[in-house]
Protein backbone atom coordinates (compact mmCIF):
# COMPACT_ATOMS: atom_id res chain seq x y z
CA UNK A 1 -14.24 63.06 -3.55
CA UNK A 2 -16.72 65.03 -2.29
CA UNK A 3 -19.46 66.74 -4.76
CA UNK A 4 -20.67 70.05 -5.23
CA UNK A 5 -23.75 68.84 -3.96
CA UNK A 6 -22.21 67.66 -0.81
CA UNK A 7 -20.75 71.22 -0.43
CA UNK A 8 -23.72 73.35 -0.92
CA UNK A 9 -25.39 70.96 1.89
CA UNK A 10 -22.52 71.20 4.12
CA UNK A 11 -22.71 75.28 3.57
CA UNK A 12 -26.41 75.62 4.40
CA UNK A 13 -25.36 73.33 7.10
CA UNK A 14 -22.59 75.98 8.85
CA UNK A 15 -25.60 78.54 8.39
CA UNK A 16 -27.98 76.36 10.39
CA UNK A 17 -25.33 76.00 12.67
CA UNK A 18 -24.49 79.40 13.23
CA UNK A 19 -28.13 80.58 13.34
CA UNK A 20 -28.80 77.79 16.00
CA UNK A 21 -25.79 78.69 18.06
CA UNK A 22 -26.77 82.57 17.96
CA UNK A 23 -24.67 84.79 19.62
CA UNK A 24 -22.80 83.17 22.72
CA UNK A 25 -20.85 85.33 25.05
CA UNK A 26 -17.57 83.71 23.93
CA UNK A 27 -16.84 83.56 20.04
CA UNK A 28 -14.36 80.88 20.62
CA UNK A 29 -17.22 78.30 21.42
CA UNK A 30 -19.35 79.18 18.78
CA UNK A 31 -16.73 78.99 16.46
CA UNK A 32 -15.76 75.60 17.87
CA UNK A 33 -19.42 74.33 18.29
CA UNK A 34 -19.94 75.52 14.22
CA UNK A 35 -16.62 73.37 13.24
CA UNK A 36 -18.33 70.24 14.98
CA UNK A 37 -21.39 70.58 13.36
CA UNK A 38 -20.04 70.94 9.80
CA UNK A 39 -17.38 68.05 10.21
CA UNK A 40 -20.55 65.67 11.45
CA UNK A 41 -22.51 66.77 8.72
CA UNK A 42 -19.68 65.77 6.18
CA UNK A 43 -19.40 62.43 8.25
CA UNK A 44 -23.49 62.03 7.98
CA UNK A 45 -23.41 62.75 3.94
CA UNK A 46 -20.20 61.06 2.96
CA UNK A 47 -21.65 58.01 4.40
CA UNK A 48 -24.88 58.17 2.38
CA UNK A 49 -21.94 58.80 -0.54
CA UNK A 50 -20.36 55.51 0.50
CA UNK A 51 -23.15 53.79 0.25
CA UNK A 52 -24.36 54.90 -3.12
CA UNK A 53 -20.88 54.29 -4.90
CA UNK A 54 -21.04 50.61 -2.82
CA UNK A 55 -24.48 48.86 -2.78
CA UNK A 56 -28.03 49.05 -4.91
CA UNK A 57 -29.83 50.15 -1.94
CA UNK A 58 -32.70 51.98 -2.92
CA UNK A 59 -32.32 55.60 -2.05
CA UNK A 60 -35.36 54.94 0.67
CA UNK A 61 -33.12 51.90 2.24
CA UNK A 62 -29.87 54.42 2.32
CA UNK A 63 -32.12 56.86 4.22
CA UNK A 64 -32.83 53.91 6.89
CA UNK A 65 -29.42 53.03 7.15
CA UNK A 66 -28.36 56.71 8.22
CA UNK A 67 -30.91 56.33 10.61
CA UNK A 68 -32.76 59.61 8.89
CA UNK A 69 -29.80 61.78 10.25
CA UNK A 70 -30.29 63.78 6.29
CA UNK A 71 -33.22 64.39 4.44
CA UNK A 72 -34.55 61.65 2.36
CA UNK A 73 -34.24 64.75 -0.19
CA UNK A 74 -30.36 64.82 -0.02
CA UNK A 75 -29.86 61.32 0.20
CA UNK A 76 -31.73 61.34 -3.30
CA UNK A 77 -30.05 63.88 -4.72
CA UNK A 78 -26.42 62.47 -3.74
CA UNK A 79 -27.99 58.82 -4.51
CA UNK A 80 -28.63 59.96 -8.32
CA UNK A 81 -25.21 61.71 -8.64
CA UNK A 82 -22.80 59.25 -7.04
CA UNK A 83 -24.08 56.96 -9.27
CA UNK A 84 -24.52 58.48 -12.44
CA UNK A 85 -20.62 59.08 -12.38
CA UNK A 86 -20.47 55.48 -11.72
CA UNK A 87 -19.09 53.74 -14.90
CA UNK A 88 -21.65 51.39 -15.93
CA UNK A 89 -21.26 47.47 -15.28
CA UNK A 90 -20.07 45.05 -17.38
């Protein structure tokens, strides 16, 4: 499941997006090229996710593995959170 965190990054996201795209002569392809963006971005961040809930990497060896495609900010901040609602091992 995805976290508030991982929505408010996927919204600023869609309004990078739509700032970069600007205003196109058809709405169709901005609207399309928007969609793309936010649907990688959710790809990008729910693998950082994945990895959290499924290794120890250090938040700094996550970042690597993404090949920087987020901020070694985010991958902190989703780091910390997927694993704080982790139940602790036995």
């Amino acid at each position: 499941m995805l976290g508030p965190e991982l929505a408010e990054s996927c919204l600023a996201a869609l309004e990078r997006a739509v700032r970069e795209v600007g205003l196109g002569l058809d709405p169709d392809c901005r609207v399309q090229e928007v969609t793309r963006q936010i649907f990688h971005r959710f790809r990008e961040l729910g693998s950082v996710e994945a990895l959290a809930r499924s290794t120890d990497l250090s938040i700094r060896d996550i970042h690597k593995q993404i090949a920087g495609r987020a901020s070694r900010g985010i991958v902190g901040e989703i780091t910390k959170h997927t694993r704080a609602l982790q139940p602790p091992a036995l």
